[in-house]
Protein backbone atom coordinates (compact mmCIF):
# COMPACT_ATOMS: atom_id res chain seq x y z
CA UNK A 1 -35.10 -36.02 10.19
CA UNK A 2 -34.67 -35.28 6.64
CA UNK A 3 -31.19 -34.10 5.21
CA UNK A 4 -32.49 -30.93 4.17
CA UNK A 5 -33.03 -29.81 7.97
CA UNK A 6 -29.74 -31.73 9.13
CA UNK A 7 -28.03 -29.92 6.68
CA UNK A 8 -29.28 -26.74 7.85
CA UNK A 9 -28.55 -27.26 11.55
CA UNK A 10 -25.01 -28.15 10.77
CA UNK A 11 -24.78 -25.02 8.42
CA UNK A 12 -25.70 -22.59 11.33
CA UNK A 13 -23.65 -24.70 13.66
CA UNK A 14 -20.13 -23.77 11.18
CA UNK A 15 -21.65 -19.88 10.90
CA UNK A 16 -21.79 -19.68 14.42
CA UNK A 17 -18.42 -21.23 15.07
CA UNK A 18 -17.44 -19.08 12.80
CA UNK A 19 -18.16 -15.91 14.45
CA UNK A 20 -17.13 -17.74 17.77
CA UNK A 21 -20.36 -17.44 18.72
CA UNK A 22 -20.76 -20.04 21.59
CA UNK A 23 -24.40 -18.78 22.66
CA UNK A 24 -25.98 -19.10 19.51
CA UNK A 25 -23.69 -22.77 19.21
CA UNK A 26 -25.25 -23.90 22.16
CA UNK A 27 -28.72 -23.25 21.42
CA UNK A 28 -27.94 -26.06 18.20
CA UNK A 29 -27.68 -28.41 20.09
CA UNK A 30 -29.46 -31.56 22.52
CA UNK A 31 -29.27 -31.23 25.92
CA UNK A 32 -27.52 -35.08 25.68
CA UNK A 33 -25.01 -33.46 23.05
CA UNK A 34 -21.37 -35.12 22.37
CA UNK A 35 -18.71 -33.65 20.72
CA UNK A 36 -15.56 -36.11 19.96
CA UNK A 37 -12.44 -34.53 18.68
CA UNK A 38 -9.91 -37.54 17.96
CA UNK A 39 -7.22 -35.01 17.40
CA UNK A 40 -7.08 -33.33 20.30
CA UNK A 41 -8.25 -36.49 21.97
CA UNK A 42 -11.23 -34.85 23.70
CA UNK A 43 -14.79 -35.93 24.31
CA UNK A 44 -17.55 -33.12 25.68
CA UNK A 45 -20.04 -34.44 27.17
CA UNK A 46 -23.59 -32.52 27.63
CA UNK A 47 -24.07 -29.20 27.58
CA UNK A 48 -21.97 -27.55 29.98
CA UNK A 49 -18.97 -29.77 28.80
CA UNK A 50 -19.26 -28.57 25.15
CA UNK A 51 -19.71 -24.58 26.30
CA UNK A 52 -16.41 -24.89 28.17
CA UNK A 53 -14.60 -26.99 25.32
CA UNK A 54 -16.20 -24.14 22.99
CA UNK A 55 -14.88 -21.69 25.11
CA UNK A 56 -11.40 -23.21 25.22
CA UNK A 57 -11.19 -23.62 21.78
CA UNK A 58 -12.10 -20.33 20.82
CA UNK A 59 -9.65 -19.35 23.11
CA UNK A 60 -6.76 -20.94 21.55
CA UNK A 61 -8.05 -20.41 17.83
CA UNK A 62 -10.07 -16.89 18.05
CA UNK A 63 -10.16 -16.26 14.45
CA UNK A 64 -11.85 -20.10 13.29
CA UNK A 65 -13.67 -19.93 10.04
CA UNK A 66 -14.88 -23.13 8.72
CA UNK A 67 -16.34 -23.24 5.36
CA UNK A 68 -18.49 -26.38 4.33
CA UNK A 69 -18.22 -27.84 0.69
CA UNK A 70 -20.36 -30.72 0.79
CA UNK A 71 -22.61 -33.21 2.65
CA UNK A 72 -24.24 -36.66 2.76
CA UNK A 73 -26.68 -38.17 4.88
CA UNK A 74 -28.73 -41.04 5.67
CA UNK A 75 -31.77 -41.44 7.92
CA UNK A 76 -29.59 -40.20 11.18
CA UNK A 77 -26.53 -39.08 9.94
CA UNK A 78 -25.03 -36.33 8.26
CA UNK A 79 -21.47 -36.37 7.27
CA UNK A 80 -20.10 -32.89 5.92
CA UNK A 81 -16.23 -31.76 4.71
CA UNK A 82 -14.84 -28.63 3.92
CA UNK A 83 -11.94 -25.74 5.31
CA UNK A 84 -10.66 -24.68 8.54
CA UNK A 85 -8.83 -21.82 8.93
CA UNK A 86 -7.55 -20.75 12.11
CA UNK A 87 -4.46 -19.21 13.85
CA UNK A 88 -2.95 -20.84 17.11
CA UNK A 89 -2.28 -18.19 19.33
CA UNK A 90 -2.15 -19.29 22.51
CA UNK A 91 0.27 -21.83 24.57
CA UNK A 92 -2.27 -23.74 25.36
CA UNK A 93 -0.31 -26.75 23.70
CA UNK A 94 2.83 -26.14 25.64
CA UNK A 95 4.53 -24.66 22.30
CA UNK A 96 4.66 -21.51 20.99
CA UNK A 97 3.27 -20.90 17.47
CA UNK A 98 4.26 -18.76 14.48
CA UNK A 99 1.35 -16.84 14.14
CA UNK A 100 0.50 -17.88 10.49
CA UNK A 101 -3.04 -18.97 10.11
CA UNK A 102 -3.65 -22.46 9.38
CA UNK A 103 -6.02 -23.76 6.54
CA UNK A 104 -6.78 -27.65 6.52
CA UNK A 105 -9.23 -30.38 5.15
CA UNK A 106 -11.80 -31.21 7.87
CA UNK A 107 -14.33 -33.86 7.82
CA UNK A 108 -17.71 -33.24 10.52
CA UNK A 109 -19.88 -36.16 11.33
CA UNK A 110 -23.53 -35.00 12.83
CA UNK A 111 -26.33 -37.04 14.67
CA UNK A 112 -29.49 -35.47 15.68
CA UNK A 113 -32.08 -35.89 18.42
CA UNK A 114 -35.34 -33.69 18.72
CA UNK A 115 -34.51 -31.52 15.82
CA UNK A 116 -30.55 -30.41 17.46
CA UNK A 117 -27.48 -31.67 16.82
CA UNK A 118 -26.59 -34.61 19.59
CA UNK A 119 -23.40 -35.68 18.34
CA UNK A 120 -20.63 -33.95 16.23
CA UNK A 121 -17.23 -35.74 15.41
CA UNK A 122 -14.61 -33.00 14.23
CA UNK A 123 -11.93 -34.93 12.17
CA UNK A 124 -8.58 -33.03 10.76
CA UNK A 125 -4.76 -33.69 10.77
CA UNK A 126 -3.02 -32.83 14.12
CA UNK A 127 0.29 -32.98 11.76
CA UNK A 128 -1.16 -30.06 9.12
CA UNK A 129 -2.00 -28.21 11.95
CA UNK A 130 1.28 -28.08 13.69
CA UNK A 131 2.78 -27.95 10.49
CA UNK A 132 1.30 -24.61 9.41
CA UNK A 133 0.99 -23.29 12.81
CA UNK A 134 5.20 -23.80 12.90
CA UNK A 135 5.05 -25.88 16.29
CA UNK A 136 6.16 -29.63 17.30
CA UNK A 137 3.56 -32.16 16.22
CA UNK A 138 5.34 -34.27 18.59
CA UNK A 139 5.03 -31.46 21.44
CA UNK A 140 1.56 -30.83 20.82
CA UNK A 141 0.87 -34.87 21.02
CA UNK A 142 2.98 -34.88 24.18
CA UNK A 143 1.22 -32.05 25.93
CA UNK A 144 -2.41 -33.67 24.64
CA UNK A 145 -1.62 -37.17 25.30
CA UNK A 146 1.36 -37.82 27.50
CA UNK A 147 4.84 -39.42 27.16
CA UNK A 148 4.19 -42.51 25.90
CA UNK A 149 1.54 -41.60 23.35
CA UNK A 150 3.95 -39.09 21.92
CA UNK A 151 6.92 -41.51 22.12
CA UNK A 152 4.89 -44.07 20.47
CA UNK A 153 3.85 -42.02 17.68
CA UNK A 154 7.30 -41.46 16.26
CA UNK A 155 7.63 -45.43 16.47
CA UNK A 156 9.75 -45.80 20.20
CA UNK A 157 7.39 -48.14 22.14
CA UNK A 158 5.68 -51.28 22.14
């Protein structure tokens, strides 16, 4: 696939994220699609995995606007960066946020498969997150990851 049309998939994927627009997501991408987001530590898996993890985040972020600023590609690959903005409003991290919307760096990594979008790795900082969203990085890591994970991330553990 050229990085013209990879580009362009990836494009319509942010707009329609941006409008929280999980139908017209959904039709972006493979049947076989994967979504990993490291800082949530989640992995969707297919189609109906990735609708529901969609759904979920729109859920906790119902006003996420991601603007892209730039791209690169090779023959499979498409890596883009640009802005998030969006406003925790939910508990759905066992804390309770200030209401402020966030706006951070994020960094999208895109494979493709029969013209759609198979694979998407969304990469931004847990830590600016919680910052801006006034909430416990810690609590957020607990609630996503457990005790220990937490525990271990502010250097307590093996």
């Amino acid at each position: 696939m050229d990085g013209h049309r990879m580009y362009e998939l990836a494009q319509s994927l942010a707009l329609a994220k941006s409008r929280q627009d999980v139908g017209a997501a959904m039709r972006l991408f493979h049947r076989d699609v994967v979504l990993h987001t490291p800082a949530f530590g989640r992995t969707a898996r297919g189609l109906a995995a990735n609708e529901k993890a969609l759904t979920r985040f729109f859920t906790a972020f119902p006003d996420y606007e991601v603007t892209l600023h730039g791209h690169a590609h090779n023959d499979d690959t498409l890596v883009c960066w640009g802005t998030a903005r969006m406003t925790m409003t939910t508990r759905a991290f066992g804390v309770t946020p200030n209401g402020d919307r966030a706006e951070l760096p994020v960094f999208l990594q895109f494979t493709f498969a029969d013209d759609l979008i198979v694979g998407e790795r969304f990469l931004f900082d847990l830590a600016t997150l919680c910052a801006q969203s006034g909430v416990s990085t810690d609590e957020v890591r607990r609630k996503l990851f457990g005790d220990a994970v937490a525990a271990g991330a502010r250097g307590g553990g093996g």
